[in-house]
C-alpha atoms as a PDB file:
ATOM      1  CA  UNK A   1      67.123  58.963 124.750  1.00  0.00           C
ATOM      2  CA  UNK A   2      67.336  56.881 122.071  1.00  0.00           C
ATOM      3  CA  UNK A   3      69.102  59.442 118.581  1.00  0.00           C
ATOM      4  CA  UNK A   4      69.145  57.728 115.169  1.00  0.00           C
ATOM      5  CA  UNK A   5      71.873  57.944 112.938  1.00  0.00           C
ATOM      6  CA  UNK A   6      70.630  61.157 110.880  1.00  0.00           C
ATOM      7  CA  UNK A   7      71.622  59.984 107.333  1.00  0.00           C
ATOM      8  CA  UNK A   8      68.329  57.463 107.835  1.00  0.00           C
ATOM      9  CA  UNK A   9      65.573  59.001 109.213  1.00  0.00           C
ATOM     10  CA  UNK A  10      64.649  61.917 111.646  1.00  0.00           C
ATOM     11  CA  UNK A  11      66.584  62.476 114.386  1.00  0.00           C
ATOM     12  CA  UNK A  12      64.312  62.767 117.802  1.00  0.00           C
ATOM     13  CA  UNK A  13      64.355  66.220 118.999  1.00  0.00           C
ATOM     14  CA  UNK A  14      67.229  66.779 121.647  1.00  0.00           C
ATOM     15  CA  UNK A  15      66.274  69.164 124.649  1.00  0.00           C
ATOM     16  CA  UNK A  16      68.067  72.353 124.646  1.00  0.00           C
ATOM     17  CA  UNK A  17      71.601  72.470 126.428  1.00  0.00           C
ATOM     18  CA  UNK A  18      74.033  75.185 127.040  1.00  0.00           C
ATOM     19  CA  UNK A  19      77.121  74.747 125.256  1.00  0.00           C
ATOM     20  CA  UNK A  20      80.277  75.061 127.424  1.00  0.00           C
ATOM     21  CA  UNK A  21      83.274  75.897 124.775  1.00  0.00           C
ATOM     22  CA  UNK A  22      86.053  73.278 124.731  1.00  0.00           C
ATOM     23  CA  UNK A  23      89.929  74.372 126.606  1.00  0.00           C
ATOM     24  CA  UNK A  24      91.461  74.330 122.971  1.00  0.00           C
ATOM     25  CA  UNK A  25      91.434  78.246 122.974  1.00  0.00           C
ATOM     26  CA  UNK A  26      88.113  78.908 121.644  1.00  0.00           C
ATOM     27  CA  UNK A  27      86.472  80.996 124.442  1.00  0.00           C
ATOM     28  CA  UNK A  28      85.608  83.352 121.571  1.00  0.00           C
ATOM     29  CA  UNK A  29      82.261  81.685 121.119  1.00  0.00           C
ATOM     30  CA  UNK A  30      81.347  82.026 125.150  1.00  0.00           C
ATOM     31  CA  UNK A  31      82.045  85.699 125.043  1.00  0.00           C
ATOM     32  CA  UNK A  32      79.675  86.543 122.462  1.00  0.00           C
ATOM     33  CA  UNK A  33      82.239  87.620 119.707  1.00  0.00           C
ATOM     34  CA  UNK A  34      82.046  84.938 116.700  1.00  0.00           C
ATOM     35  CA  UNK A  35      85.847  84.251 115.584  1.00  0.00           C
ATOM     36  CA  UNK A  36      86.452  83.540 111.567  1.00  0.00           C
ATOM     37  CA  UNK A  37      85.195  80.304 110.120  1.00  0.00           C
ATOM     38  CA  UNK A  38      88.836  79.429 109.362  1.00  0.00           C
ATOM     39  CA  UNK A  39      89.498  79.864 112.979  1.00  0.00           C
ATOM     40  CA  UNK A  40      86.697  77.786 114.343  1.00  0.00           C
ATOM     41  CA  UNK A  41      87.874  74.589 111.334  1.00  0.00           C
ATOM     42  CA  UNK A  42      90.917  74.455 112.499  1.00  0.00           C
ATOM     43  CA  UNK A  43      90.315  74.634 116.249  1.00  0.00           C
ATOM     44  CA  UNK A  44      88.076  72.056 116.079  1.00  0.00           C
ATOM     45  CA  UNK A  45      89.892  69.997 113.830  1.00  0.00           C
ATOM     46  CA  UNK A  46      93.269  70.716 115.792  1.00  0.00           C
ATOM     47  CA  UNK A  47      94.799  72.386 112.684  1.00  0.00           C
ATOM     48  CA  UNK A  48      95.879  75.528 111.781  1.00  0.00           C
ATOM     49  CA  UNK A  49      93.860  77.032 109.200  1.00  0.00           C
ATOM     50  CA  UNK A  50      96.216  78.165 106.354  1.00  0.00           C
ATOM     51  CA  UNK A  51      97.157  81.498 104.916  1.00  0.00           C
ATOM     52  CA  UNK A  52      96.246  82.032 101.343  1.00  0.00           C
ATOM     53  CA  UNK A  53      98.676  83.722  98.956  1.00  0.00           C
ATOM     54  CA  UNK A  54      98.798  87.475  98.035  1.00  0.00           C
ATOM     55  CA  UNK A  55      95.851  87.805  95.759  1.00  0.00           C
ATOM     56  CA  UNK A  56      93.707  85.395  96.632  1.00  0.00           C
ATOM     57  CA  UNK A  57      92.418  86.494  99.965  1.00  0.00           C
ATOM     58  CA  UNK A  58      89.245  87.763  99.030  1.00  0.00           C
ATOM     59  CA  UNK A  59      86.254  87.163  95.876  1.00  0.00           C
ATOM     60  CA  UNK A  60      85.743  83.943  94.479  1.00  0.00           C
ATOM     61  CA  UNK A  61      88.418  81.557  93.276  1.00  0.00           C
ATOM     62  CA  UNK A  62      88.185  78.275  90.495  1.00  0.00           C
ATOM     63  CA  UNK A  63      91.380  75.952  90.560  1.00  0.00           C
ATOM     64  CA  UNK A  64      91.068  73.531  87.474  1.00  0.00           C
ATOM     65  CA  UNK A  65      93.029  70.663  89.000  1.00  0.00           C
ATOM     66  CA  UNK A  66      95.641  68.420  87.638  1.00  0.00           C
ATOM     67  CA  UNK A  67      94.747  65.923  84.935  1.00  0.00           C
ATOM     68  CA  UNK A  68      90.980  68.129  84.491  1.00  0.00           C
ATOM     69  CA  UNK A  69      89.996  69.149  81.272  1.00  0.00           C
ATOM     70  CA  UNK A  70      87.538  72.026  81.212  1.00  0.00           C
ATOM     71  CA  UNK A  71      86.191  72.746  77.798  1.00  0.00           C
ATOM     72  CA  UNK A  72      83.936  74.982  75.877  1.00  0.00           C
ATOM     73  CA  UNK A  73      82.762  77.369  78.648  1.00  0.00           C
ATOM     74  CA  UNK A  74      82.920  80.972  79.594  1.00  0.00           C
ATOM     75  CA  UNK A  75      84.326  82.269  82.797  1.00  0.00           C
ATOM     76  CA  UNK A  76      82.060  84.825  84.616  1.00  0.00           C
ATOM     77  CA  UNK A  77      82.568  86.468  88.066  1.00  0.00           C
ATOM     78  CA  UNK A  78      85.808  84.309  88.795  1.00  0.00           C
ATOM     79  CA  UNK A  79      88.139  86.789  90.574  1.00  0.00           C
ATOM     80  CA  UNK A  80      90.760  84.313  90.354  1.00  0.00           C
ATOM     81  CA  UNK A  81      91.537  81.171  88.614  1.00  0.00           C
ATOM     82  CA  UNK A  82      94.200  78.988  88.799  1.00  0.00           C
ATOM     83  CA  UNK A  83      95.354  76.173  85.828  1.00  0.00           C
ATOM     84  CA  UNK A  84      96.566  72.853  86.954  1.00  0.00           C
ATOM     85  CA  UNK A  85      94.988  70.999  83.887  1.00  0.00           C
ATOM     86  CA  UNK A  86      93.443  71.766  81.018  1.00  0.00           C
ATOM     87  CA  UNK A  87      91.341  74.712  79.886  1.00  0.00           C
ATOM     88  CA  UNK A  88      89.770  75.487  77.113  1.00  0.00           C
ATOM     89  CA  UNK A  89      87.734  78.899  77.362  1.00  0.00           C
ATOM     90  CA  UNK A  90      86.608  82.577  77.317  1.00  0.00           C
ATOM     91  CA  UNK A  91      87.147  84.672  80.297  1.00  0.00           C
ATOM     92  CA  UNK A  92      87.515  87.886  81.967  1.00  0.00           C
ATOM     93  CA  UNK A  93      88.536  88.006  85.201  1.00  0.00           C
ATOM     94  CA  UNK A  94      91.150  89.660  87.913  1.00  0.00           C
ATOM     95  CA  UNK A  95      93.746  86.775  87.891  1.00  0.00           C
ATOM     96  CA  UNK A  96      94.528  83.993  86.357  1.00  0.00           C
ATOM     97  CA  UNK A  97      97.932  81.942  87.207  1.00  0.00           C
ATOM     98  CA  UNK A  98      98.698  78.944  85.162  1.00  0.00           C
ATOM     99  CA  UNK A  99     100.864  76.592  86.759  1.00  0.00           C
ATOM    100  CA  UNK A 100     103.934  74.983  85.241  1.00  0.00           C
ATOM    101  CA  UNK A 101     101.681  71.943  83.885  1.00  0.00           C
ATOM    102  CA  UNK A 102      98.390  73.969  82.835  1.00  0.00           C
ATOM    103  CA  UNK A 103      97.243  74.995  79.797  1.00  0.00           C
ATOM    104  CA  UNK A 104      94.801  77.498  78.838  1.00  0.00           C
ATOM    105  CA  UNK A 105      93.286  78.009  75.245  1.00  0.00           C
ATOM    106  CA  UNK A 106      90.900  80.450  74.153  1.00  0.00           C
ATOM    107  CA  UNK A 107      90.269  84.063  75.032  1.00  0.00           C
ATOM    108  CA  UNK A 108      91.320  85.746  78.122  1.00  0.00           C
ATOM    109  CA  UNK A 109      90.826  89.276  79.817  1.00  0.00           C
ATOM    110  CA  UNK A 110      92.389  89.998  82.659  1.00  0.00           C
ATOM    111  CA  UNK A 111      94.309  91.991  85.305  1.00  0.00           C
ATOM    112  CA  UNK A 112      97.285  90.433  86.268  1.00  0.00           C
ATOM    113  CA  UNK A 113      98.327  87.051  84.960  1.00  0.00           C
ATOM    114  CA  UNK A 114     100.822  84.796  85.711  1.00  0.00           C
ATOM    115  CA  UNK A 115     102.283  82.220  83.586  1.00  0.00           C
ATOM    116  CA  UNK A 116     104.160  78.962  84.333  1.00  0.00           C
ATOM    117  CA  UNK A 117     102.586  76.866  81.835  1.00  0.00           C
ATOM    118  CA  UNK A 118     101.066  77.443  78.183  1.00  0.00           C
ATOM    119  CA  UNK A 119      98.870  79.640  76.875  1.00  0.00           C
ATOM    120  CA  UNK A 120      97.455  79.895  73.682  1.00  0.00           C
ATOM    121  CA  UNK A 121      95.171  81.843  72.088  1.00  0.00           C
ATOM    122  CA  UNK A 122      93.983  86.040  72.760  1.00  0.00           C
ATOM    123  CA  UNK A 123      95.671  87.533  76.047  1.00  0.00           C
ATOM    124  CA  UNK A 124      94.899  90.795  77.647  1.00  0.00           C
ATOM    125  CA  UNK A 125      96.368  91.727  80.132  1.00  0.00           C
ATOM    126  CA  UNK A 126      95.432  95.404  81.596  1.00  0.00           C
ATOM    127  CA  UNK A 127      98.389  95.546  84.145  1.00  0.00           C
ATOM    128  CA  UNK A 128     100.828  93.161  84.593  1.00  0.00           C
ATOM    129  CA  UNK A 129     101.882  89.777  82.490  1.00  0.00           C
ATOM    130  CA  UNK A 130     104.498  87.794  84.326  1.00  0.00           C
ATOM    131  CA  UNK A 131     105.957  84.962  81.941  1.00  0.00           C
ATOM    132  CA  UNK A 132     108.049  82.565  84.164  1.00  0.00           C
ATOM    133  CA  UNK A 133     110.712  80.166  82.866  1.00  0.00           C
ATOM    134  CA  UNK A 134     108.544  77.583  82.055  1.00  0.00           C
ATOM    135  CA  UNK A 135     106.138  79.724  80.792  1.00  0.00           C
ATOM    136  CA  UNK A 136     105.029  79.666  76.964  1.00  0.00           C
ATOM    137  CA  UNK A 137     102.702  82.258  75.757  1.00  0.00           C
ATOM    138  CA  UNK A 138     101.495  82.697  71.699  1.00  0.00           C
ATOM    139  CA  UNK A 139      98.532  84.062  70.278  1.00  0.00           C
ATOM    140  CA  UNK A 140      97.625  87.775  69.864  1.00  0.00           C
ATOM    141  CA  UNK A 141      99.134  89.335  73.174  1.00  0.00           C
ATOM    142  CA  UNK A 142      98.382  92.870  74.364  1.00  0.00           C
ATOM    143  CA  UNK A 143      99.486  93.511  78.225  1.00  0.00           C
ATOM    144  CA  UNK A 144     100.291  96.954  80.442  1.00  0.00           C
ATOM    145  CA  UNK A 145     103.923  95.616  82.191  1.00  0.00           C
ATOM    146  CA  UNK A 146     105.490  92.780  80.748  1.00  0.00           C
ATOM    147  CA  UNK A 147     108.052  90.170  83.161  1.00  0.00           C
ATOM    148  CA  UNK A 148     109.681  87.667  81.637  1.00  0.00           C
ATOM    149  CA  UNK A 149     111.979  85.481  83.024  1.00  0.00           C
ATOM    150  CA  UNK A 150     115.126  83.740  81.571  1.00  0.00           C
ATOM    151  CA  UNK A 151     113.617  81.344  79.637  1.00  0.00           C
ATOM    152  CA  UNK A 152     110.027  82.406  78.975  1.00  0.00           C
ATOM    153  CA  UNK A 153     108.652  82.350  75.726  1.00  0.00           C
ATOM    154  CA  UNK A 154     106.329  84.603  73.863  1.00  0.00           C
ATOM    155  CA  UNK A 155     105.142  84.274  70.197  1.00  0.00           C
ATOM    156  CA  UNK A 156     102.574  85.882  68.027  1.00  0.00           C
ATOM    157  CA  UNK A 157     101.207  89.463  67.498  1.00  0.00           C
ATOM    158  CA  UNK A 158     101.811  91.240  70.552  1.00  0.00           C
ATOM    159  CA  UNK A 159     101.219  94.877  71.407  1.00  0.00           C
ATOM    160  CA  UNK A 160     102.087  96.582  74.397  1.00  0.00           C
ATOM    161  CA  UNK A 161     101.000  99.799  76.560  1.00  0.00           C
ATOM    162  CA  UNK A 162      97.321  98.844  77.427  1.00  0.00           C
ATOM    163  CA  UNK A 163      97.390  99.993  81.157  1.00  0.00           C
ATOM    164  CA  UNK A 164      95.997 102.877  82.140  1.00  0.00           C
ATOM    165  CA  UNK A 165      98.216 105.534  81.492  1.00  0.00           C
ATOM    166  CA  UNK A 166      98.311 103.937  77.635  1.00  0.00           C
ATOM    167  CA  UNK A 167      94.252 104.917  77.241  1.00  0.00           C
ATOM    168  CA  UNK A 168      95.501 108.469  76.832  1.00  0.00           C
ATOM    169  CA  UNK A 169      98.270 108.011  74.864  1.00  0.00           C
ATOM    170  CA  UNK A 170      97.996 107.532  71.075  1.00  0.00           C
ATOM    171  CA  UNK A 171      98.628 104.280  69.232  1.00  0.00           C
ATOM    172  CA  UNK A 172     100.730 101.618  70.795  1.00  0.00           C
ATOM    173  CA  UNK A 173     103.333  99.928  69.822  1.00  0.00           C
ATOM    174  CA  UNK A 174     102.691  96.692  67.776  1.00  0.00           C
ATOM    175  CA  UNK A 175     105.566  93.931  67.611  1.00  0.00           C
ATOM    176  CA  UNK A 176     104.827  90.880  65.502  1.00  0.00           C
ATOM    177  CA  UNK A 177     107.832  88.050  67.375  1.00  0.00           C
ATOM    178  CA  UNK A 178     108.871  84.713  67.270  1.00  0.00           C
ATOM    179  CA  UNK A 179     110.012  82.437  70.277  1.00  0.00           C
ATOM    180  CA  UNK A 180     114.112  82.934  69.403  1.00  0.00           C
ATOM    181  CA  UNK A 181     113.694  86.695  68.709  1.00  0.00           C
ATOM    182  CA  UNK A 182     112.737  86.973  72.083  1.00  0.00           C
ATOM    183  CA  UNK A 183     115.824  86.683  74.399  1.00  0.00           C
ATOM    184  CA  UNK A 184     116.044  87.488  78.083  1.00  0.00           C
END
């Protein structure tokens, strides 16, 4: 039977034949059970699919890779998105982590975000902002918990007690800072 390469031209129809699973461990597909798609990659690729980290397990996911600039968009139904390069946008989303040599500029709502890079712009954050030592954050600031690590910077109008518990509460605080007034 003569098969031609299917990237030119249709492929001749193949009669039907019963698949016999390969000895690699995947006897999942014989038994009738289907195993996870990360499974069946790396079994057939002989590598072991990797674990993702904490976070990131489940919903959708945009990583804006090293040396990328992404500007002038908005950010809808991202669950997570991760900075490697440069962004310029308006988002609201679950997480956003900004590695050590991202950037992100613009507008940002969001659950939990962590920051090893720069940020600049409007941050809110309705639980928990975690500035790293690397990290830079100025612009008008308003977070639930606030981290920051020896070193961190953050600048501008900031105003804290947004979480949940703050909804109830009357006014919060305001603190207008500068990068040396803020020691860790």
């Amino acid at each position: 039977m003569a098969v031609q390469n299917p990237f030119f031209g249709k492929r001749e129809p193949e009669p039907f034949q019963r698949h016999t699973p390969p000895a690699n461990g995947l006897n999942t597909l014989a038994s009738g059970s289907a195993p996870a798609v990360g499974a069946l990659a790396g079994g057939l690729t002989g590598q072991k699919p990797q674990a993702s980290s904490v976070g990131d397990s489940s919903g959708s996911k945009l990583t804006v890779g090293p040396n990328i600039k992404l500007k002038g968009v908005e950010i809808t139904d991202c669950d997570t998105l991760v900075v490697e390069g440069t962004v310029e946008a308006t988002m609201d989303s679950r997480v956003i982590h900004i590695s050590e040599n991202g950037a992100f500029k613009g507008s940002a709502e969001i659950d939990i975000a962590e920051i090893h890079g720069e940020f600049n712009g409007t941050l809110t954050v309705r639980q928990k902002l975690v500035i790293y030592s690397t990290g830079k954050v100025n612009g008008k600031i308003r977070y639930g918990k606030l981290v920051v690590e020896e070193g961190g910077q953050l600048a501008g109008e900031i105003e804290a007690g947004i979480g949940a518990g703050a909804r109830a509460s009357a006014a919060p605080a305001v603190v207008r800072a500068e990068p040396a007034a803020m020691a860790a």
